[in-house]
Protein backbone atom coordinates (compact mmCIF):
# COMPACT_ATOMS: atom_id res chain seq x y z
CA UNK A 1 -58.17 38.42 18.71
CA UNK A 2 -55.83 38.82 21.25
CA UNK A 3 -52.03 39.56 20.81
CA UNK A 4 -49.84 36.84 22.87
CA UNK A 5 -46.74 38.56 22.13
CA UNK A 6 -47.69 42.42 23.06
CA UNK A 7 -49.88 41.83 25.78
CA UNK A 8 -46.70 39.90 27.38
CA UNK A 9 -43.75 42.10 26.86
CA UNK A 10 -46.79 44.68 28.51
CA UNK A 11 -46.73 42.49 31.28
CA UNK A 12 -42.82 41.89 31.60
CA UNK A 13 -42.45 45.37 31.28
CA UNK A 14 -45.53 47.24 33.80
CA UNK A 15 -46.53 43.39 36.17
CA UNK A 16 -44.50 40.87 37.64
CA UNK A 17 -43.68 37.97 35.90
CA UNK A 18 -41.80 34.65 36.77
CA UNK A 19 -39.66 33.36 34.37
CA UNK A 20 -38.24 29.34 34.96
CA UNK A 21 -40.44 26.44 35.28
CA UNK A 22 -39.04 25.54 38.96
CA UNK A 23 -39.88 29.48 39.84
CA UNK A 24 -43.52 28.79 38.36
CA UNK A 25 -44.41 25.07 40.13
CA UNK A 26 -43.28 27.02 43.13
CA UNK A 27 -45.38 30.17 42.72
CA UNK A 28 -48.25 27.62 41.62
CA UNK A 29 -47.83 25.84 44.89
CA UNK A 30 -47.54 28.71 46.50
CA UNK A 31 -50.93 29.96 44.77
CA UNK A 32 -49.23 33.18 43.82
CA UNK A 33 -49.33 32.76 39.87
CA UNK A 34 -52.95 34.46 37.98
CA UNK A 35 -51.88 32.67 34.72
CA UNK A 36 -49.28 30.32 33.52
CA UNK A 37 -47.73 29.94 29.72
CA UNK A 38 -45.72 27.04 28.69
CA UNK A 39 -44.36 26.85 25.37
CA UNK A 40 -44.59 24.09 22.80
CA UNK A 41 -41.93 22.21 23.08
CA UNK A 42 -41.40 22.34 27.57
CA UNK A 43 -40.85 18.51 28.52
CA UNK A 44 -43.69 16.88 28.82
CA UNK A 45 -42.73 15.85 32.61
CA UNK A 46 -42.51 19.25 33.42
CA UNK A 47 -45.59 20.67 31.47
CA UNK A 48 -47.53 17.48 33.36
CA UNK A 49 -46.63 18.57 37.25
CA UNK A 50 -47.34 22.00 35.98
CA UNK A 51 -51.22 21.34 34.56
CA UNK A 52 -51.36 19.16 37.74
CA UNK A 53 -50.46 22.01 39.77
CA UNK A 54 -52.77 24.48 37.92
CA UNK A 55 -55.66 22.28 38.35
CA UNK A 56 -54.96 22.09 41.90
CA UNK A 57 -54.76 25.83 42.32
CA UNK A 58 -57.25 26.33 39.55
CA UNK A 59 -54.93 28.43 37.98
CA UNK A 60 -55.64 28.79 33.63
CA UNK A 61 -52.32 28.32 31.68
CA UNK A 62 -51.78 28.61 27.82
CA UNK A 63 -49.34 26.43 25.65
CA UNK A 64 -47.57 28.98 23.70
CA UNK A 65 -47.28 28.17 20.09
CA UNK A 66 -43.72 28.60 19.40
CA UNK A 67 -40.49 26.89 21.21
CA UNK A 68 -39.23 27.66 24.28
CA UNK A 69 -36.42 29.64 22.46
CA UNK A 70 -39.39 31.91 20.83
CA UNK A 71 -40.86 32.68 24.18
CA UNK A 72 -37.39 32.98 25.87
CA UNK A 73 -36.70 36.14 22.85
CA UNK A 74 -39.76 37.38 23.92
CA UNK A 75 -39.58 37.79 27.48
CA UNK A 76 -36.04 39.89 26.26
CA UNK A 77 -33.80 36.78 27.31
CA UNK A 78 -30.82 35.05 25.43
CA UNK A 79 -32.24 31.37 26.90
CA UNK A 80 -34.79 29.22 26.96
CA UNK A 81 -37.94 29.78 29.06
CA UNK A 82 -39.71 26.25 28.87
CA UNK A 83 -42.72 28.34 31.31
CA UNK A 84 -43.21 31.17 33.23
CA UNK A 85 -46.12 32.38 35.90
CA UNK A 86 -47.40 35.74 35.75
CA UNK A 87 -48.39 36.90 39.38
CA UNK A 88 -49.11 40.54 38.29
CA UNK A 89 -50.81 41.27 34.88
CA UNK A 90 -49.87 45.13 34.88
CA UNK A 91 -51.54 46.94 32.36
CA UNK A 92 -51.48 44.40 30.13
CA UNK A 93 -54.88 41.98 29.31
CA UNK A 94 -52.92 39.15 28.67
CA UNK A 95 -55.17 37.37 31.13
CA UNK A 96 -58.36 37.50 28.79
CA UNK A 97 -56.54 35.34 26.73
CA UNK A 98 -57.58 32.01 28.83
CA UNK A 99 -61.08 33.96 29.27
CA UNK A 100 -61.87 33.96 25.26
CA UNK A 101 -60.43 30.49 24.99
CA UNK A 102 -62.47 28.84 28.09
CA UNK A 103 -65.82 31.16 27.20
């Protein structure tokens, strides 16, 4: 079993990720983003242009179990991240995360 939380503070720390869900409909739309996480509790207009998007662009995304406070603390941030698009895994495998759950 995978490990959300490590395998993202890997990619924070060694990829490029987008943090904001206005930063990740545009990367979407800008078919930029490998993988998109929204957490729990993101309003549900919001988390429905961003699955529209990512269907679009065919882009997997994962609803992070915890509130958008949880994943805000562990992207390193004192706010809220309701989503956020990472464009460059680094050296982390948090993209075989959607693999295992689609496969």
């Amino acid at each position: 079993m995978i490990n959300i939380e490590r395998e993202l503070k890997t990619a924070i720390r060694t990829g490029k990720v987008i943090l904001g869900s206005k930063s990740t409909i545009k990367t979407l739309k800008l078919g930029k983003s490998k993988m998109i996480i929204i957490a729990s509790n993101c309003p549900i207009e919001i988390r429905e242009d961003i699955e529209y998007y990512c269907k679009l662009s065919s882009t997997p995304y994962y609803i992070y179990p915890g509130n958008s406070w949880e994943l805000g603390a562990l992207c390193g941030k004192p706010f809220m991240v309701a989503a956020l698009s990472i464009d460059d895994p680094g050296e982390s495998n948090i993209l075989s995360l959607v693999e295992s759950e689609e496969g």
